[in-house]
PDB file of N, CA and C in Angstrom:
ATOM      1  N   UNK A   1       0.851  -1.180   0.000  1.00  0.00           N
ATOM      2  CA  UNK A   1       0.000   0.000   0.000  1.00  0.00           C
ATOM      3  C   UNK A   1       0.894   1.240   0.000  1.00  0.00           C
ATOM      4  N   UNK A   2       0.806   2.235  -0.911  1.00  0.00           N
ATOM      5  CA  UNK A   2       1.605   3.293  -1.269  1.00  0.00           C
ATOM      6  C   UNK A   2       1.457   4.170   0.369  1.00  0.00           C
ATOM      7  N   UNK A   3       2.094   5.211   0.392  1.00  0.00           N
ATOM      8  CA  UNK A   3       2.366   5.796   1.259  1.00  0.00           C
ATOM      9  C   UNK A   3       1.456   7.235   1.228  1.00  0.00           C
ATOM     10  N   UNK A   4       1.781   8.242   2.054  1.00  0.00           N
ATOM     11  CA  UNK A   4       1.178   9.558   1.489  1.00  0.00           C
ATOM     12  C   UNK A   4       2.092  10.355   0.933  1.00  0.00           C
ATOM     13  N   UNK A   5       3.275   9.898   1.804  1.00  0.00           N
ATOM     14  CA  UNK A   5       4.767  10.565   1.160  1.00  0.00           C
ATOM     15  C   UNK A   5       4.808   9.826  -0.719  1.00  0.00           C
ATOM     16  N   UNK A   6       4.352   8.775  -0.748  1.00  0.00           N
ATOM     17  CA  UNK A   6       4.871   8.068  -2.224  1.00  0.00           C
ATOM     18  C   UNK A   6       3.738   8.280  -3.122  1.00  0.00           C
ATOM     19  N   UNK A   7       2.435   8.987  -2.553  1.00  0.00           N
ATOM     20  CA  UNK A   7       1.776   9.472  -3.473  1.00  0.00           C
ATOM     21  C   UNK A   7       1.914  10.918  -3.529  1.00  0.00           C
ATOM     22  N   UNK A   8       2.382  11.770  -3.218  1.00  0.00           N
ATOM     23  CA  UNK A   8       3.260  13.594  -3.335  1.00  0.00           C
ATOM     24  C   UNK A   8       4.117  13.219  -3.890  1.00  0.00           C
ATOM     25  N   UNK A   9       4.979  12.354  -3.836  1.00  0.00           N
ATOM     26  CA  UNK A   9       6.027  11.986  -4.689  1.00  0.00           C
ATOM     27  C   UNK A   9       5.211  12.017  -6.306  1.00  0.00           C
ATOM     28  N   UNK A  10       4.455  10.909  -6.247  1.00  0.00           N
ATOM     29  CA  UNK A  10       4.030  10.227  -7.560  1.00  0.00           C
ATOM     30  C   UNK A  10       3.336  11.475  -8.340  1.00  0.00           C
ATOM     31  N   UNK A  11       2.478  12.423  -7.329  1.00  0.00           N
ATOM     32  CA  UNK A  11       1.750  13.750  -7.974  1.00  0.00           C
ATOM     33  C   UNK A  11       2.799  14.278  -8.352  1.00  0.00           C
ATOM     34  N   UNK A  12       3.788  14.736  -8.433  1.00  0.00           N
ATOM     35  CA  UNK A  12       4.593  15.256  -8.469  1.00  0.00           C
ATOM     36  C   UNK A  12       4.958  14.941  -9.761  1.00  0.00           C
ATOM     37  N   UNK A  13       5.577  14.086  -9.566  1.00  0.00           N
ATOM     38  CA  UNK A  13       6.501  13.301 -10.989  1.00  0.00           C
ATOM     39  C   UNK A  13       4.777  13.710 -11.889  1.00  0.00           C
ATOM     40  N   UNK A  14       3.691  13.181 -11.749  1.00  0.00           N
ATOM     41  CA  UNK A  14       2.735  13.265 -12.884  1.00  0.00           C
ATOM     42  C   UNK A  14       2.932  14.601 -13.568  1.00  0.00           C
ATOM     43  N   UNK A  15       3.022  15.797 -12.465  1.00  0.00           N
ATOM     44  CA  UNK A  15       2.675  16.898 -12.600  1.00  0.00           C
ATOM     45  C   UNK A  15       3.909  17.077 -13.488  1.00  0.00           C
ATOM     46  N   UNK A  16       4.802  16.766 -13.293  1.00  0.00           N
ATOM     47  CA  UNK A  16       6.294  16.874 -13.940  1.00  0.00           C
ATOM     48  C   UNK A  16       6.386  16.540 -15.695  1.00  0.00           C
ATOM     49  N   UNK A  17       5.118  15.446 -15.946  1.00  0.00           N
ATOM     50  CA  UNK A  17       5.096  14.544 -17.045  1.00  0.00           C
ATOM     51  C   UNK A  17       3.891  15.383 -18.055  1.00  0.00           C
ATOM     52  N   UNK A  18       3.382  16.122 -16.588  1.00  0.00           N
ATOM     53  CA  UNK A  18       2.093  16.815 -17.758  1.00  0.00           C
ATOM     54  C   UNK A  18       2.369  17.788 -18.412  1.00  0.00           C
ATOM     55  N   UNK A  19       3.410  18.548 -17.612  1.00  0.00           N
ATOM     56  CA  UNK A  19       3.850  19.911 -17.989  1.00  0.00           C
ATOM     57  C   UNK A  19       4.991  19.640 -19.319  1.00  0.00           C
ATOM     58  N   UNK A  20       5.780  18.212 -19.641  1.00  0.00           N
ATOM     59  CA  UNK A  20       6.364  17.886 -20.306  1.00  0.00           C
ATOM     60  C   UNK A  20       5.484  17.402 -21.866  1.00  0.00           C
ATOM     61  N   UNK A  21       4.150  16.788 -21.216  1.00  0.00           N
ATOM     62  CA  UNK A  21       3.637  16.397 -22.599  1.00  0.00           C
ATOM     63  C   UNK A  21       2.914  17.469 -23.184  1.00  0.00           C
ATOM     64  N   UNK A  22       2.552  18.948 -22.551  1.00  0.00           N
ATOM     65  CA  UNK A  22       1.945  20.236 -23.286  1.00  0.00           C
ATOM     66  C   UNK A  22       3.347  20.510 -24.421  1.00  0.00           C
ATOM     67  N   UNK A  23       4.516  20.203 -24.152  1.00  0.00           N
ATOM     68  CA  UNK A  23       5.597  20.133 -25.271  1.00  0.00           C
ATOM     69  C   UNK A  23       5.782  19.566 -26.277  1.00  0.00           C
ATOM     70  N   UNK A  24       6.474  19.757 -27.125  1.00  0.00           N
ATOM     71  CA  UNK A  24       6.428  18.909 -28.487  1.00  0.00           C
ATOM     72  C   UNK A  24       7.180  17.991 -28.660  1.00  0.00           C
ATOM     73  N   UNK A  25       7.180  16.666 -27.980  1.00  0.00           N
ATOM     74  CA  UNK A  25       8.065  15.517 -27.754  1.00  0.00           C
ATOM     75  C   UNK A  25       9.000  15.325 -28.533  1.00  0.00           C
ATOM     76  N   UNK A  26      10.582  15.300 -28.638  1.00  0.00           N
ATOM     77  CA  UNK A  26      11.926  15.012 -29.400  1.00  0.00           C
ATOM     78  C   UNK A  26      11.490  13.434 -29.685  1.00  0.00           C
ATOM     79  N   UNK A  27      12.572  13.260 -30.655  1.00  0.00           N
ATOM     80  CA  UNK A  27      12.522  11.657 -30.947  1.00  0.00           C
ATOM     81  C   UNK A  27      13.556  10.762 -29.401  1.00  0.00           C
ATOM     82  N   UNK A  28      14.223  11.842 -29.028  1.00  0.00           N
ATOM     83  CA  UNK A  28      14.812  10.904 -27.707  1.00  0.00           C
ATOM     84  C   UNK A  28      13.571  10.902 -27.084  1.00  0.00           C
ATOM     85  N   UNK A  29      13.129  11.714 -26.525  1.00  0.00           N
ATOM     86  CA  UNK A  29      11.741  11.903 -25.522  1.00  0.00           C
ATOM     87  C   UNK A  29      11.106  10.546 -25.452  1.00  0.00           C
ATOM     88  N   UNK A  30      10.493  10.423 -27.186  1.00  0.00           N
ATOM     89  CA  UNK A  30       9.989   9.335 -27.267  1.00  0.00           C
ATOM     90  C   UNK A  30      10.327   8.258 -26.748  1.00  0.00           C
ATOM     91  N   UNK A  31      11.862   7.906 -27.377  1.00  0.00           N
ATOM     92  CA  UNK A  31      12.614   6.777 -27.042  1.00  0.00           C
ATOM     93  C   UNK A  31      12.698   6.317 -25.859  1.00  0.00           C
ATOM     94  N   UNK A  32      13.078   7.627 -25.093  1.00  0.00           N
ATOM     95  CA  UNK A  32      13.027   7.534 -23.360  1.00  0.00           C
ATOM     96  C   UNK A  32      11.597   6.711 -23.345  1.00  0.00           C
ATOM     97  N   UNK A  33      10.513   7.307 -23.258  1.00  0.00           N
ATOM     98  CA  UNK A  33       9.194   7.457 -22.875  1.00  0.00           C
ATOM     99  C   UNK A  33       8.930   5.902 -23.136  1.00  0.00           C
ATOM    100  N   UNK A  34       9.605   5.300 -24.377  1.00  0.00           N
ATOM    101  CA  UNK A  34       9.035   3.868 -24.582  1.00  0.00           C
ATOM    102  C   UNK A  34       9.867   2.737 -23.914  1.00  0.00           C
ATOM    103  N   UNK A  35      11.173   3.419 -23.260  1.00  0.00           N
ATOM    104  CA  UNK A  35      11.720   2.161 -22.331  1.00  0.00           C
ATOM    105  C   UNK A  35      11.092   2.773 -21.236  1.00  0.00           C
ATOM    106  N   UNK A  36      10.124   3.613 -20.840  1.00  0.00           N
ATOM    107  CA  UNK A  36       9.914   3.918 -19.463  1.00  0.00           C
ATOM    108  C   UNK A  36       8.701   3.485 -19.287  1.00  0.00           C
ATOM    109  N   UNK A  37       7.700   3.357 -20.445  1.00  0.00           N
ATOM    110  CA  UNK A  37       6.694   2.529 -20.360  1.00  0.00           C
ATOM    111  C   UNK A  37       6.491   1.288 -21.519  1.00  0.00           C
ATOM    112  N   UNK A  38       7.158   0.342 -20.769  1.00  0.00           N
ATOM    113  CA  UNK A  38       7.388  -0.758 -21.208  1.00  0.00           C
ATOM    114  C   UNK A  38       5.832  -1.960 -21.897  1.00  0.00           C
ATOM    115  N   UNK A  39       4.900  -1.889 -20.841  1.00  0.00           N
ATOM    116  CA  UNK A  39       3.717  -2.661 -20.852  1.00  0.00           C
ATOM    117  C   UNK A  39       2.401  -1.983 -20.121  1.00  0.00           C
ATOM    118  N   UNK A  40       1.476  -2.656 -20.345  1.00  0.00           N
ATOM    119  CA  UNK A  40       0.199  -2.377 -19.848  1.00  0.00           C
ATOM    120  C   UNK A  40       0.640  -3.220 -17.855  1.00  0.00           C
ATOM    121  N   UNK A  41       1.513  -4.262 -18.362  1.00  0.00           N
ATOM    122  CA  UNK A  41       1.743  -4.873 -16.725  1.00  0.00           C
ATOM    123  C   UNK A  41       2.051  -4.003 -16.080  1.00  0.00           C
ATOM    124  N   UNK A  42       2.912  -2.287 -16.410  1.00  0.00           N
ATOM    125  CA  UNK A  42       3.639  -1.504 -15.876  1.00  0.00           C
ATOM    126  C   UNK A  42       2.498  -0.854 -15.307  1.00  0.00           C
ATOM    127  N   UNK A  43       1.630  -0.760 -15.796  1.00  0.00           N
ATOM    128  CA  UNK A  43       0.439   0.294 -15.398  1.00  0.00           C
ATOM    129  C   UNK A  43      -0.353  -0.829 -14.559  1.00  0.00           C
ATOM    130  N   UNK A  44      -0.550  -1.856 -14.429  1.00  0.00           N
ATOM    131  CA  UNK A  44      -1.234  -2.167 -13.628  1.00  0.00           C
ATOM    132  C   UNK A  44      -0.487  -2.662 -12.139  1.00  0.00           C
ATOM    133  N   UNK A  45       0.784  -2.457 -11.916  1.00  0.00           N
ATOM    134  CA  UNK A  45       1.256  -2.940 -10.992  1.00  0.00           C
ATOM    135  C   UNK A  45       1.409  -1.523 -10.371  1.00  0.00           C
ATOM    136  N   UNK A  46       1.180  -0.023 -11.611  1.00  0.00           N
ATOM    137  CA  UNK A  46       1.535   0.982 -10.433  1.00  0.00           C
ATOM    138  C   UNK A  46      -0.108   1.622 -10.310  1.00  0.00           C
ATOM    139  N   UNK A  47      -0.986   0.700 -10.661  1.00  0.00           N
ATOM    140  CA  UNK A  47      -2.313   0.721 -10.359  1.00  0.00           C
ATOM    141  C   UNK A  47      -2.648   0.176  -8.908  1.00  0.00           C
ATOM    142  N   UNK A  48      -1.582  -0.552  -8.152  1.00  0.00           N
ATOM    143  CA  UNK A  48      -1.402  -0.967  -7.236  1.00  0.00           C
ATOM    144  C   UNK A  48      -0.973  -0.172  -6.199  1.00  0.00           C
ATOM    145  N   UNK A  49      -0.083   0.404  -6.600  1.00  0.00           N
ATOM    146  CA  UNK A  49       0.342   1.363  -5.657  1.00  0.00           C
ATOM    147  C   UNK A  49      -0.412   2.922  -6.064  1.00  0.00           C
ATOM    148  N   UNK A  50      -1.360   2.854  -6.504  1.00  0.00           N
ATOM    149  CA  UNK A  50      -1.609   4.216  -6.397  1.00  0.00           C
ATOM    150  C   UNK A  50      -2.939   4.234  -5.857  1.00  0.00           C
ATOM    151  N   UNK A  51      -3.767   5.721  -4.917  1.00  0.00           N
ATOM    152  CA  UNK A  51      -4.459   5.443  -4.282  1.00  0.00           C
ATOM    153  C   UNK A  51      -5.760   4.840  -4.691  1.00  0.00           C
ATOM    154  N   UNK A  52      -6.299   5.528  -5.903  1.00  0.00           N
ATOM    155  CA  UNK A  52      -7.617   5.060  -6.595  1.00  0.00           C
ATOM    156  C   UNK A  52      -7.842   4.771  -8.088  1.00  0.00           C
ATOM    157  N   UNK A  53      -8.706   4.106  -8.175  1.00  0.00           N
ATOM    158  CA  UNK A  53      -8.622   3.741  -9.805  1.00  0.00           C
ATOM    159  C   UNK A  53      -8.897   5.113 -10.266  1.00  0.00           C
ATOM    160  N   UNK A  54      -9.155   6.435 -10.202  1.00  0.00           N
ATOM    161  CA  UNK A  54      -9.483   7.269 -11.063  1.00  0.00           C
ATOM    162  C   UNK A  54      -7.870   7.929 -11.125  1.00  0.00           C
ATOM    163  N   UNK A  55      -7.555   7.885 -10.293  1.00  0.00           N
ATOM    164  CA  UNK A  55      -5.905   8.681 -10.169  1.00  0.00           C
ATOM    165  C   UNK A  55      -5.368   7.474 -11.590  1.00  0.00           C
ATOM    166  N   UNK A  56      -5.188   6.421 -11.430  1.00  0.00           N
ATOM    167  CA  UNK A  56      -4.772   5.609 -12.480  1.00  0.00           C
ATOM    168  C   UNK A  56      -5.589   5.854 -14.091  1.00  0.00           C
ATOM    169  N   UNK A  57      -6.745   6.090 -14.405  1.00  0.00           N
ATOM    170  CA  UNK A  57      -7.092   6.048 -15.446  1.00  0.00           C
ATOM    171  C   UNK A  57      -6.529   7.593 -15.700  1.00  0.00           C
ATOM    172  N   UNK A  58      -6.630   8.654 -14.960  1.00  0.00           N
ATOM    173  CA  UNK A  58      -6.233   9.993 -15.530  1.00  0.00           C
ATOM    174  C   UNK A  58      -4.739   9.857 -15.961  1.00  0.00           C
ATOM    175  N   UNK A  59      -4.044   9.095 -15.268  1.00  0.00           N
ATOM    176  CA  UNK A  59      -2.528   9.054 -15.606  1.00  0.00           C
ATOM    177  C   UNK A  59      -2.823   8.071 -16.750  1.00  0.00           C
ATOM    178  N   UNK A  60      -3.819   6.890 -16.911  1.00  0.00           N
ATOM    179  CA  UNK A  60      -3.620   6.167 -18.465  1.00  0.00           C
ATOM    180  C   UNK A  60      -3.675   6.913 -19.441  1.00  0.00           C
ATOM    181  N   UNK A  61      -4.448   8.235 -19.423  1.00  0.00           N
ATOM    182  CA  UNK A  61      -4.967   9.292 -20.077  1.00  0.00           C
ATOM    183  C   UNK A  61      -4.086   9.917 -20.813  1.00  0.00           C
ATOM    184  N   UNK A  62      -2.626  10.193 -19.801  1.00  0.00           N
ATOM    185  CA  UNK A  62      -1.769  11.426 -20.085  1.00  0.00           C
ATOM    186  C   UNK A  62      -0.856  10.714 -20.762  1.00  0.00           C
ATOM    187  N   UNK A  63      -0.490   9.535 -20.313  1.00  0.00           N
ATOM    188  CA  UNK A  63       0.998   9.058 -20.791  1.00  0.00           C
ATOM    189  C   UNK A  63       0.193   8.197 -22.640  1.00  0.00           C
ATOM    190  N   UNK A  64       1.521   8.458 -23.224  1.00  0.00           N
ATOM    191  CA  UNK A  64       1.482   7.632 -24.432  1.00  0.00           C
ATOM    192  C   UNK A  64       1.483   6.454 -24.408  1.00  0.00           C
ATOM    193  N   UNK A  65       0.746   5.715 -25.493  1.00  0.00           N
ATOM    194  CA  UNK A  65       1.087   4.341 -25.314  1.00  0.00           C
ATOM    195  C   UNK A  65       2.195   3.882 -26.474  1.00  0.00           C
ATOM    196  N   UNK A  66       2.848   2.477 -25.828  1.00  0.00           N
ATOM    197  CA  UNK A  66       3.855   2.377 -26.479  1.00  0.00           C
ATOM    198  C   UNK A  66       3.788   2.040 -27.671  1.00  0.00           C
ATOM    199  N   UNK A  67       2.623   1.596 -28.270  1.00  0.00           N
ATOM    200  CA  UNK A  67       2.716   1.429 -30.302  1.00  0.00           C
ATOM    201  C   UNK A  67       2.627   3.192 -30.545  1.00  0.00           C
ATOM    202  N   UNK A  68       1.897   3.997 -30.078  1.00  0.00           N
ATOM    203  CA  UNK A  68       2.179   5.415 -30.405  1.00  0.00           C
ATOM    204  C   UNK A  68       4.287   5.372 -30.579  1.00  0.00           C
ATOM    205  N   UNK A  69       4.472   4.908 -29.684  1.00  0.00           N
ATOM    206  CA  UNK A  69       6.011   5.494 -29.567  1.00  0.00           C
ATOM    207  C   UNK A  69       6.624   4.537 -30.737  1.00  0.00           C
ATOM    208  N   UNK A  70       5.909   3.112 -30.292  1.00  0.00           N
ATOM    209  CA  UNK A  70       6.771   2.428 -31.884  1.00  0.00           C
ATOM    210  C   UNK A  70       6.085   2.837 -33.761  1.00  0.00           C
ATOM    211  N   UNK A  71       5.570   3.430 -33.437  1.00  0.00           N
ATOM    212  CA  UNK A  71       4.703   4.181 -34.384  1.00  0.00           C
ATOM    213  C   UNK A  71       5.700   5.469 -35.107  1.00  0.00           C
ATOM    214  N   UNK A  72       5.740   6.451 -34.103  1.00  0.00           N
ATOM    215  CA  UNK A  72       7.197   7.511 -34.515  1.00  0.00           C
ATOM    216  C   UNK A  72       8.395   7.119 -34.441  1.00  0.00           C
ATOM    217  N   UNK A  73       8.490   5.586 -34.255  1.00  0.00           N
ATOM    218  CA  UNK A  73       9.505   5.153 -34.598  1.00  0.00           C
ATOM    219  C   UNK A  73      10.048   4.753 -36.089  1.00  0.00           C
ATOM    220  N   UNK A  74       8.966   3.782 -36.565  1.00  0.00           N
ATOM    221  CA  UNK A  74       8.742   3.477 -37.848  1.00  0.00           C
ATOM    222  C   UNK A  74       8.176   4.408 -38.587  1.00  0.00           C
ATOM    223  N   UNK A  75       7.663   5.708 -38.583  1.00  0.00           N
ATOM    224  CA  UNK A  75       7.617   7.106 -39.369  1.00  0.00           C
ATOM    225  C   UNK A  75       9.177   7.266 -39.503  1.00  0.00           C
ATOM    226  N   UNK A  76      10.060   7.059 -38.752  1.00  0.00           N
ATOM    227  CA  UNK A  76      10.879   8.146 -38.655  1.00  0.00           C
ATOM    228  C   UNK A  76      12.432   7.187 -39.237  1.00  0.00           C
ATOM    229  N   UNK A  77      12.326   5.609 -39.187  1.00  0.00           N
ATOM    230  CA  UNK A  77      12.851   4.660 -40.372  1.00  0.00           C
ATOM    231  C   UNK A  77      12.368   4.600 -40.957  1.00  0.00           C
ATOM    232  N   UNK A  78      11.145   5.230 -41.654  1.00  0.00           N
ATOM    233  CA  UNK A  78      10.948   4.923 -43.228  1.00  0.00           C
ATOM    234  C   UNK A  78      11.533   6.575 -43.638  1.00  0.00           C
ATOM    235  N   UNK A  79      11.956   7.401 -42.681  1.00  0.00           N
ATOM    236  CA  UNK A  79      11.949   8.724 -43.861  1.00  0.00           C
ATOM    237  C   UNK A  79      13.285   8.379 -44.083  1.00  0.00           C
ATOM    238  N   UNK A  80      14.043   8.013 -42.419  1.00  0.00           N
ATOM    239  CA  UNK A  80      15.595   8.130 -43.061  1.00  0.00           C
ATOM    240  C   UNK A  80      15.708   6.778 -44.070  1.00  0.00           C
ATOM    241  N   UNK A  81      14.678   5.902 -44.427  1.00  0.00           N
ATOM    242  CA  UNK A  81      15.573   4.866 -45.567  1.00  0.00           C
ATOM    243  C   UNK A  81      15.028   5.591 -46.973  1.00  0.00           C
ATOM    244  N   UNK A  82      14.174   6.631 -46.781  1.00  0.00           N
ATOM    245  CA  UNK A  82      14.188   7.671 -48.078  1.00  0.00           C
ATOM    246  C   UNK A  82      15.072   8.403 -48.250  1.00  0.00           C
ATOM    247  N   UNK A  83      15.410   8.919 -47.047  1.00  0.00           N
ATOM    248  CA  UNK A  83      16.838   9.601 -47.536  1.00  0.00           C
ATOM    249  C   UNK A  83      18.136   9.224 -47.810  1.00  0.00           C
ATOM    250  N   UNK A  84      18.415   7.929 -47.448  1.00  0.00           N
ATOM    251  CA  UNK A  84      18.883   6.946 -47.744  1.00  0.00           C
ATOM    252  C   UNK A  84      19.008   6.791 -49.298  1.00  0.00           C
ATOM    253  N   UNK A  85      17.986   6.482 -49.760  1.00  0.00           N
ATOM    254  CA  UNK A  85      17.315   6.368 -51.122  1.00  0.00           C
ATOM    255  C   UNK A  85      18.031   7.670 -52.312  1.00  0.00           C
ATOM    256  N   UNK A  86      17.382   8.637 -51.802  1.00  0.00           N
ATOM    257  CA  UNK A  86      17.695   9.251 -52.371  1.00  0.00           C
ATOM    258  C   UNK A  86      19.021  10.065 -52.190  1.00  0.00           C
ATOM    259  N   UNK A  87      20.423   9.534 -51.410  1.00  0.00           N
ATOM    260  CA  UNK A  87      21.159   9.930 -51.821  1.00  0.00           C
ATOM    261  C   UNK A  87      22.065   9.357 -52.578  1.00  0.00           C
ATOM    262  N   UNK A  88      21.787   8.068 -52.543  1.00  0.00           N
ATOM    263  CA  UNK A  88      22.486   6.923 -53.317  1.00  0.00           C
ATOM    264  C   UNK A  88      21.860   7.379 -54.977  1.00  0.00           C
ATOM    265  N   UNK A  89      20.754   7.817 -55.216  1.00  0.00           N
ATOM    266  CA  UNK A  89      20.496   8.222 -56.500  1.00  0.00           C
ATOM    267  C   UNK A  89      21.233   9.116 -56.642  1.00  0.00           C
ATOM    268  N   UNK A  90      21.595  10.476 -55.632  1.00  0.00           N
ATOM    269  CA  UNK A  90      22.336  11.258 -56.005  1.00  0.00           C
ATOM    270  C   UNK A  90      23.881  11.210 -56.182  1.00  0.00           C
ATOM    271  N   UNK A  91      24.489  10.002 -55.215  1.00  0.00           N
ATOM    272  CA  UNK A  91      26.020   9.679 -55.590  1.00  0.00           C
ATOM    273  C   UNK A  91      26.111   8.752 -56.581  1.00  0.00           C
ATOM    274  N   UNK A  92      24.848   7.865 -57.472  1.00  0.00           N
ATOM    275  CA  UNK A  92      24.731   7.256 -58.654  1.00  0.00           C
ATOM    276  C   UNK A  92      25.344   8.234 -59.814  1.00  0.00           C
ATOM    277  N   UNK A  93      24.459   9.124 -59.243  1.00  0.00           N
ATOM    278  CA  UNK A  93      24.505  10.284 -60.922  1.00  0.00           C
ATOM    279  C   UNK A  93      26.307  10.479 -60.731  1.00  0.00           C
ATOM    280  N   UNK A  94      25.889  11.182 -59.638  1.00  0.00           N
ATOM    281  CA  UNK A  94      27.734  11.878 -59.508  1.00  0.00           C
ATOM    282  C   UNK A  94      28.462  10.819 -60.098  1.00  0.00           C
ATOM    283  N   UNK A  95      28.324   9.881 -59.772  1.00  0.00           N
ATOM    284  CA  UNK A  95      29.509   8.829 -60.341  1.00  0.00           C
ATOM    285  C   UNK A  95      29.379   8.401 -61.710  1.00  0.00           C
ATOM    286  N   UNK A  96      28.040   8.309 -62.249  1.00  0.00           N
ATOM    287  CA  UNK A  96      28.107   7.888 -63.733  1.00  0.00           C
ATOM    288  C   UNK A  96      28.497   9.714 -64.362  1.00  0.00           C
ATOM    289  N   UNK A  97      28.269  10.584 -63.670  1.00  0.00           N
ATOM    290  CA  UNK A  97      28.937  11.599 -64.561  1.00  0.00           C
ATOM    291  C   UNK A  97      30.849  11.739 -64.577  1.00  0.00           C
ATOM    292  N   UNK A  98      31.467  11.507 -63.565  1.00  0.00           N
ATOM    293  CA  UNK A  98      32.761  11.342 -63.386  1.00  0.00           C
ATOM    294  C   UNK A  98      32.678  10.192 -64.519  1.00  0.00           C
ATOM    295  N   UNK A  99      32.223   8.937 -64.429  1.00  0.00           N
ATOM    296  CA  UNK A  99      33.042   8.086 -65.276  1.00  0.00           C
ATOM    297  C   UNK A  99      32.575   8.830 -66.677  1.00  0.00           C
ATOM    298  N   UNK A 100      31.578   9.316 -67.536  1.00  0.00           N
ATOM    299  CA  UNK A 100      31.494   9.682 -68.823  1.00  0.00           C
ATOM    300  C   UNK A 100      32.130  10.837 -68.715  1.00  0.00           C
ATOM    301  N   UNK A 101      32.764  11.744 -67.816  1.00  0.00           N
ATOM    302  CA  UNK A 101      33.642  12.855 -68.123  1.00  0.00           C
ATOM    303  C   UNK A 101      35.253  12.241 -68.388  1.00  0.00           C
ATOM    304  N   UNK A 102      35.440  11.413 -67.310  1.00  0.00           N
ATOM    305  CA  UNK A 102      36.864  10.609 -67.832  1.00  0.00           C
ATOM    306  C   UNK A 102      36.912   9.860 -69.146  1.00  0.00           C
ATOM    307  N   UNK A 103      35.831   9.363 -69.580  1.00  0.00           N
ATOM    308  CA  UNK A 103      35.693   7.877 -70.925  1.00  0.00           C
ATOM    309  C   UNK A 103      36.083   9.541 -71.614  1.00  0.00           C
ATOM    310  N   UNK A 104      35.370  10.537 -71.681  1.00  0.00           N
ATOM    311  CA  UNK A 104      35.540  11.327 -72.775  1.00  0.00           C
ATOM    312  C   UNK A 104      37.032  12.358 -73.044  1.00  0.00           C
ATOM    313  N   UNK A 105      37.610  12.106 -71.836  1.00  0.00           N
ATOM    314  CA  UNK A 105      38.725  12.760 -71.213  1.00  0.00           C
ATOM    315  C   UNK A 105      39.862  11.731 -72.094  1.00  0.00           C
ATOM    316  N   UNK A 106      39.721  10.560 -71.962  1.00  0.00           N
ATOM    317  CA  UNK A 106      40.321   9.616 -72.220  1.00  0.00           C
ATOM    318  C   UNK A 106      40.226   9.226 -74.226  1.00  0.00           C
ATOM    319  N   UNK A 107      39.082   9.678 -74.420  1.00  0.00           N
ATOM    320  CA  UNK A 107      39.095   9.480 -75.808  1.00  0.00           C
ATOM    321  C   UNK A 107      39.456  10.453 -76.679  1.00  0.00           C
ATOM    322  N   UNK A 108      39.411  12.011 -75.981  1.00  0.00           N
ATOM    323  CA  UNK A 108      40.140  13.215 -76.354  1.00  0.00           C
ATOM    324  C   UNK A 108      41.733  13.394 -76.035  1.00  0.00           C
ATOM    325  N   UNK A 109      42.206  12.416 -75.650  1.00  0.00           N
ATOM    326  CA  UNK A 109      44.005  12.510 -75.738  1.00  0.00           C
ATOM    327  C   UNK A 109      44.268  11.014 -76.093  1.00  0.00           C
ATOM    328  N   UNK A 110      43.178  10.101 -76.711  1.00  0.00           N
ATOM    329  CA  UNK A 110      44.171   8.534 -76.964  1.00  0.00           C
ATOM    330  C   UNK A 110      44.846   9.102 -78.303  1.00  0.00           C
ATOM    331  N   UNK A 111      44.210  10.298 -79.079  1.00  0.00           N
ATOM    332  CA  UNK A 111      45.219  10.230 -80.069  1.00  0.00           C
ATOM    333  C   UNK A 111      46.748  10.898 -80.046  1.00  0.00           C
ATOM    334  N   UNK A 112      46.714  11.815 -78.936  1.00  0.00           N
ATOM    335  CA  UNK A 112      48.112  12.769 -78.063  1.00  0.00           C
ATOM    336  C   UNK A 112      48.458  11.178 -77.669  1.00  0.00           C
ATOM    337  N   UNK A 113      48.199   9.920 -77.131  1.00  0.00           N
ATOM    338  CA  UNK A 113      49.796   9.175 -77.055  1.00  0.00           C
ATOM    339  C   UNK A 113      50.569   8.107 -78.117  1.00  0.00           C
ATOM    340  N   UNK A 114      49.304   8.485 -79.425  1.00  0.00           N
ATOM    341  CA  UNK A 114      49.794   7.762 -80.302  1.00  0.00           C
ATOM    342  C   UNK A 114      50.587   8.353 -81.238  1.00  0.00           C
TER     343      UNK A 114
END
């Protein structure tokens, strides 16, 4: 059974988490946020320690859930394997233009070594 000291504590930290999620969450944030809420087991064991089920559903309320977080995760590997994508098109070109500037470099002096 939680304490009164470990629920001022726990208001606290909420209050700490609410004032953090009116912000516009970083991709660490996230990252943090999804090893910090691991499972639904996490919420029900601190459903245990907290004083009433309504204190627990308002905090289910506030915090993200973790496919949200694996969600901006996989938004955010599919852009970088676009950019990915598209720079390999762009060091494609670069390179097929170096080699047809040399082939032509090369065919404008084979007759200078003959």
């Amino acid at each position: 059974m939680a304490t009164k000291v470990d629920l001022i504590e726990l208001e606290a930290r909420i209050d700490k988490l609410d004032k953090k999620l009116d912000e516009k969450p970083s991709k660490t944030d996230l990252l943090e946020l999804e090893t910090r809420v691991a499972s639904k087991a996490d919420l029900l064991e601190l459903e245990a320690r907290v004083a009433s089920k309504a204190d627990l559903i308002d905090l289910e309320a506030r915090v993200m859930s973790k496919a949200d977080v694996l969600e901006a995760r996989v938004a955010s590997k599919a852009d970088l394997e676009a950019w990915g994508m598209r720079l390999l098109d762009m060091l494609g070109g670069m390179v097929r233009a170096a080699n047809d500037e040399m082939r032509d470099w090369m065919r404008a002096h084979r007759g200078d070594a003959q």
